[in-house]
N, C-alpha and C. Protein backbone atom coordinates (compact mmCIF):
# COMPACT_ATOMS: atom_id res chain seq x y z
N UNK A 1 -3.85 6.92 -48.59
CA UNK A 1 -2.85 6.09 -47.96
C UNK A 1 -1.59 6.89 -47.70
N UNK A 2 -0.97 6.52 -46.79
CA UNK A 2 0.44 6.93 -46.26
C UNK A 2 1.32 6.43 -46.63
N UNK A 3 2.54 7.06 -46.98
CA UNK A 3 3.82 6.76 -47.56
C UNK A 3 4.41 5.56 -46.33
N UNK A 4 4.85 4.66 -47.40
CA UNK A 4 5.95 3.24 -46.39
C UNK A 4 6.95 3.71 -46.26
N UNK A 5 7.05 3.61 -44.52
CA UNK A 5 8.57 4.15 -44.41
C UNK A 5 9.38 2.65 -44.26
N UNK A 6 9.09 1.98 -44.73
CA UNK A 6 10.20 0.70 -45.06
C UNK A 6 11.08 0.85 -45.83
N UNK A 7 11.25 1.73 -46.78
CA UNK A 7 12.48 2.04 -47.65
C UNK A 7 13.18 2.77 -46.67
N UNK A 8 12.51 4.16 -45.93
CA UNK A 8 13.95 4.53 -45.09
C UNK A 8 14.63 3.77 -43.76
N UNK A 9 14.25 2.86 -43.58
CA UNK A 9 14.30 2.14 -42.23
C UNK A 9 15.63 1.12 -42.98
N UNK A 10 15.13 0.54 -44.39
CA UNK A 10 16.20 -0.13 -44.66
C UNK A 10 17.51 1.11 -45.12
N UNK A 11 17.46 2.06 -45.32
CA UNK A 11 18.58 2.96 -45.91
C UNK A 11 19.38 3.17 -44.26
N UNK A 12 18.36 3.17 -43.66
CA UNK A 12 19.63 3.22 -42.21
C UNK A 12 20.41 2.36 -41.35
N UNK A 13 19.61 1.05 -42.10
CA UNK A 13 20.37 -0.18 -41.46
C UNK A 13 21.31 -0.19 -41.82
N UNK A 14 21.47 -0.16 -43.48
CA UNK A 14 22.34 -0.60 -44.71
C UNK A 14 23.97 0.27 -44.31
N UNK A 15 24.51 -0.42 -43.86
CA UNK A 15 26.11 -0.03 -43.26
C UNK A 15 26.60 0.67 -44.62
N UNK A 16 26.76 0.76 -45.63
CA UNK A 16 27.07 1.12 -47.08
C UNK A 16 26.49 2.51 -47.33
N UNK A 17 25.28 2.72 -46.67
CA UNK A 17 24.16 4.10 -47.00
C UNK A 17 25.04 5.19 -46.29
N UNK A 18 25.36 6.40 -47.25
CA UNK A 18 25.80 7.82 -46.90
C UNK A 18 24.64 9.07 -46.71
N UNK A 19 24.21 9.31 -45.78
CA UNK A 19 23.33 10.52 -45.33
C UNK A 19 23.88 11.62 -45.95
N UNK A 20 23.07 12.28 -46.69
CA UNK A 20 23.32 13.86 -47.90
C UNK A 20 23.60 14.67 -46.93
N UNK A 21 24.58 15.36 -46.57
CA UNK A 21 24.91 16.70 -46.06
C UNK A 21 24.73 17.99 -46.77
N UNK A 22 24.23 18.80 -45.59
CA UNK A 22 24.01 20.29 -46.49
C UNK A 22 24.81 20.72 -47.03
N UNK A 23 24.64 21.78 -47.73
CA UNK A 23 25.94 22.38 -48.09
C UNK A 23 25.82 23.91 -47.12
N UNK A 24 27.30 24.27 -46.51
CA UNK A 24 27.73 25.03 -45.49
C UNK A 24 28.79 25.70 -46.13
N UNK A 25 28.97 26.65 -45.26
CA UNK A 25 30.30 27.29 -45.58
C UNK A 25 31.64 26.63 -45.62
N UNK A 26 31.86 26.01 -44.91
CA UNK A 26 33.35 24.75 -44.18
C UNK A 26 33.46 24.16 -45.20
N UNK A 27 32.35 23.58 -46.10
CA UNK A 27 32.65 22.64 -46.96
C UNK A 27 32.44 22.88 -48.63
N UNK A 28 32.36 23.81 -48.90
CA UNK A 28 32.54 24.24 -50.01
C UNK A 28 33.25 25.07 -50.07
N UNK A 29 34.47 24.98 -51.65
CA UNK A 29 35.99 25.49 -52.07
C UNK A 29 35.28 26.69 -52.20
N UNK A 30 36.29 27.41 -51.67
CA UNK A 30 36.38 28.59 -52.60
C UNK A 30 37.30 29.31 -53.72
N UNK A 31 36.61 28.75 -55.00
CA UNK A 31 37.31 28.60 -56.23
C UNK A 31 37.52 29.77 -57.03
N UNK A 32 39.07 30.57 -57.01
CA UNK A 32 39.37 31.58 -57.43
C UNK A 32 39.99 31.63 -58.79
N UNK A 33 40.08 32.20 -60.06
CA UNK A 33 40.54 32.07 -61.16
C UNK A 33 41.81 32.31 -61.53
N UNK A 34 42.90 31.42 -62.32
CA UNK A 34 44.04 31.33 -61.99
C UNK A 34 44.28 32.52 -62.47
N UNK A 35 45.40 33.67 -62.14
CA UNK A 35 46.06 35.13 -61.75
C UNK A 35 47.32 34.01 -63.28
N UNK A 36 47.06 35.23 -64.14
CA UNK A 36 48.12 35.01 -65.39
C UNK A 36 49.09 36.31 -65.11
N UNK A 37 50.20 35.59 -64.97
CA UNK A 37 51.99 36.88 -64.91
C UNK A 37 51.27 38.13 -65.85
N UNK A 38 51.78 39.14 -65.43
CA UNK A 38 51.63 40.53 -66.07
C UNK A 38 50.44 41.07 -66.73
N UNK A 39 49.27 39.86 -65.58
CA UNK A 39 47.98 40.53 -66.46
C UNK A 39 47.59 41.62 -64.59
N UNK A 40 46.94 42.53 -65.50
CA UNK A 40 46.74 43.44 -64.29
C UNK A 40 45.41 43.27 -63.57
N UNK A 41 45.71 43.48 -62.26
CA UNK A 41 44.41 42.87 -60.90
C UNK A 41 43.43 44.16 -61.16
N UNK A 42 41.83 43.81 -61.04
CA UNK A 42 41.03 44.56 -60.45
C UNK A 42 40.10 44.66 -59.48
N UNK A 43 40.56 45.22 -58.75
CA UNK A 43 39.95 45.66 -57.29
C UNK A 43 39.14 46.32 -56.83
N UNK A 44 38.02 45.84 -57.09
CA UNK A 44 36.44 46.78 -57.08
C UNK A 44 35.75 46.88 -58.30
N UNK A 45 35.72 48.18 -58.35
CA UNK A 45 35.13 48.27 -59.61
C UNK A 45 36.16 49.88 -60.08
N UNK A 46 37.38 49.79 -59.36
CA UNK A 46 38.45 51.16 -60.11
C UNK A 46 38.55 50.50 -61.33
N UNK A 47 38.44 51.87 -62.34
CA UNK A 47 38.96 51.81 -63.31
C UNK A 47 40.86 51.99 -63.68
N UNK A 48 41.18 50.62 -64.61
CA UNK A 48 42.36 50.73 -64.76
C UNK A 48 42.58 51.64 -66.15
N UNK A 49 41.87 52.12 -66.52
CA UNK A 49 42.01 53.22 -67.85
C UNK A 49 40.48 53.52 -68.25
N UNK A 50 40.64 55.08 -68.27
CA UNK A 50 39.57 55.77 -68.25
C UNK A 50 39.88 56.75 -69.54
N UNK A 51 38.79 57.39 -70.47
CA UNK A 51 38.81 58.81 -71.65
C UNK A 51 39.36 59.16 -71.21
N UNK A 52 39.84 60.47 -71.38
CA UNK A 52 40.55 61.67 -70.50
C UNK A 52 39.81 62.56 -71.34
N UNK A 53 38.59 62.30 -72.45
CA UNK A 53 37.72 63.36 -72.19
C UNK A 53 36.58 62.99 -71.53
N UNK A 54 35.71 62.36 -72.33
CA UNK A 54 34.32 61.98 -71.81
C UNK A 54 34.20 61.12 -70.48
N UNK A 55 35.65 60.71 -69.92
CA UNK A 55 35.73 60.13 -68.48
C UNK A 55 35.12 58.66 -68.64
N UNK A 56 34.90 58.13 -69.38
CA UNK A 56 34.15 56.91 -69.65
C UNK A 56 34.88 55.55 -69.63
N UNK A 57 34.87 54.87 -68.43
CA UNK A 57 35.93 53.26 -68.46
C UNK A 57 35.98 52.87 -69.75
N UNK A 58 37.75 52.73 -69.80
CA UNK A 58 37.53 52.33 -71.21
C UNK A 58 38.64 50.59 -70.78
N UNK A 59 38.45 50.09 -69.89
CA UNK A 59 39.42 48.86 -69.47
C UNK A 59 38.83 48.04 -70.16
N UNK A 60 39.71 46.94 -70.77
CA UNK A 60 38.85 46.44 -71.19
C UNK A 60 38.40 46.46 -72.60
N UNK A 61 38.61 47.04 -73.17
CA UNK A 61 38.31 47.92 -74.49
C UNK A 61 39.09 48.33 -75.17
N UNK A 62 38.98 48.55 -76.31
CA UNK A 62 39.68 49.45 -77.66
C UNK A 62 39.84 50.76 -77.27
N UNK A 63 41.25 51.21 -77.23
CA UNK A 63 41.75 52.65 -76.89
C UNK A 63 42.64 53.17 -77.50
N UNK A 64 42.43 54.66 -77.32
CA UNK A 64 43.43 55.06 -78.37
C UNK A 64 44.62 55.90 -77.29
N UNK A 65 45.53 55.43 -77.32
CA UNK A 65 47.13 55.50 -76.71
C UNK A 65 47.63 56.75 -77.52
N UNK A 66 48.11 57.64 -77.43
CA UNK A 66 48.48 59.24 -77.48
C UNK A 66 50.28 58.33 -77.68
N UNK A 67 50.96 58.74 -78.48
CA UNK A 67 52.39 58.41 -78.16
C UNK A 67 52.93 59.53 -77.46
N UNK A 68 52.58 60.85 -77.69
CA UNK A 68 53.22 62.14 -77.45
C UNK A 68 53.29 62.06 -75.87
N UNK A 69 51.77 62.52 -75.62
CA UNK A 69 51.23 63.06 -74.32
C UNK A 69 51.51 61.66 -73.24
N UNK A 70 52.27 61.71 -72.06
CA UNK A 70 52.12 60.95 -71.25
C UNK A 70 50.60 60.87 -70.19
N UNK A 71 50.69 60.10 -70.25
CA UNK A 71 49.19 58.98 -69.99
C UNK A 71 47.96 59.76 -70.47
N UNK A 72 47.74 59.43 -71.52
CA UNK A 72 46.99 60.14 -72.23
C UNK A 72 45.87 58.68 -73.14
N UNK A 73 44.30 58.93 -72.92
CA UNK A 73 43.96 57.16 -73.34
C UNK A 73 42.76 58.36 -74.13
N UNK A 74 42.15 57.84 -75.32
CA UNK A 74 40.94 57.94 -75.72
C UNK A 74 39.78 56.91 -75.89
N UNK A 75 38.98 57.02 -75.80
CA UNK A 75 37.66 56.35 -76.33
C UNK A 75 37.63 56.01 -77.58
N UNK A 76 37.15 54.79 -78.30
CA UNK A 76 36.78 55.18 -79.83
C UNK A 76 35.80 56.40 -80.74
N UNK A 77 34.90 56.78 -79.49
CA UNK A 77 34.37 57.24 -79.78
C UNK A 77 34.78 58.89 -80.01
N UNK A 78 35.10 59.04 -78.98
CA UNK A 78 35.94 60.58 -79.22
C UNK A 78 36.95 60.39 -79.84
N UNK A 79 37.96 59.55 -80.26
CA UNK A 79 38.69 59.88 -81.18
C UNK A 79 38.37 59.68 -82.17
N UNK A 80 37.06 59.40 -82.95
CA UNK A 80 36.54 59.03 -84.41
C UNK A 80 36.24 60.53 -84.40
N UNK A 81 35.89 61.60 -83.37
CA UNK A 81 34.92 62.94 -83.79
C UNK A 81 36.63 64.12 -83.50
N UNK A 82 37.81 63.10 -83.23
CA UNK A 82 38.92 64.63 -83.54
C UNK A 82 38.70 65.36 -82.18
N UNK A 83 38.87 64.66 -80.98
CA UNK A 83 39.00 65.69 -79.93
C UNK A 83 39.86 66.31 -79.47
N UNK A 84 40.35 67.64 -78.90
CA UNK A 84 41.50 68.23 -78.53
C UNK A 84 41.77 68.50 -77.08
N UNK A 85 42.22 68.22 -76.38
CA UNK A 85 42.74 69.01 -75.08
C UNK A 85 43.65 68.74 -74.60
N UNK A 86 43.91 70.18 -74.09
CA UNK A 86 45.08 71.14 -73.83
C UNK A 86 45.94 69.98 -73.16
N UNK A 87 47.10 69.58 -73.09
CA UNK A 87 47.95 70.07 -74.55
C UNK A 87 47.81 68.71 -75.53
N UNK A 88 47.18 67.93 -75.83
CA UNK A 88 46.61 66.88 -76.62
C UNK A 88 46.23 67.60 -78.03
N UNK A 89 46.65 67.44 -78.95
CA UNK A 89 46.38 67.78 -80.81
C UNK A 89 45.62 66.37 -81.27
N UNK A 90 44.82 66.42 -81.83
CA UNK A 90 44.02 65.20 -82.79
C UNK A 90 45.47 65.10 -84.11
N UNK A 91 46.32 65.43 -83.92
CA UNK A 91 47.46 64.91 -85.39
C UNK A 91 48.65 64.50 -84.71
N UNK A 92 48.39 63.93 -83.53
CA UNK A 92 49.16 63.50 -82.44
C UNK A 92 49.26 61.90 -83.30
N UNK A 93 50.48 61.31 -83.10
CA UNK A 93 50.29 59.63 -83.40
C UNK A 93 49.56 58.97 -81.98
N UNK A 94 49.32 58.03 -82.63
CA UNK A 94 48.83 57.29 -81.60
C UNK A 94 49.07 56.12 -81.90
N UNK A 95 48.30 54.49 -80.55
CA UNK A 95 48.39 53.55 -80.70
C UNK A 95 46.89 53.03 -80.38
N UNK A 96 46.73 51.98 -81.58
CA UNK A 96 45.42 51.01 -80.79
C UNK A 96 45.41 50.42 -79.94
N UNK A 97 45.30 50.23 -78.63
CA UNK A 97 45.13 49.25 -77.55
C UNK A 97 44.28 48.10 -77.56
């Protein structure tokens, strides 16, 4: 047997009945996440802080901040093994990020 189309015949009479629209571009938000004061934008996939040995993104993450050396970031990992370069000393203070 064949489906009764008497149910859709009454859904189109019925002045009250709303027809489902697709969903399109026009009609769906495009919902962006609210931007908090002095938090910093990322744009792609650049890194906003990188090792400055092993080169490894460290955004995002636990870093170790050099007070001496200007812009100077480590990894946890290289700074748990004492890395040096020129002019960077491992008895340098630093900060946790």
């Amino acid at each position: 047997m064949g489906r009764s189309r008497a149910v859709q015949n009454l859904a189109e009479d019925d002045p009250h009945h709303r027809p489902k629209r697709k969903k399109t571009t026009s009609n769906v938000e495009n919902i962006e996440p609210p931007k908090t004061e002095g938090e910093p934008v990322i744009e792609g996939k650049k890194a906003l802080y990188h090792c400055n040995y092993c080169h490894k993104d460290i955004s995002g993450k636990i870093r170790i901040k050099c007070t001496v050396c200007p812009d100077f970031d480590l990894c946890v990992e290289c700074f748990s093994v004492g890395v040096e370069i020129t002019p960077h000393k491992c008895n340098h203070p630093y900060r946790v990020m």
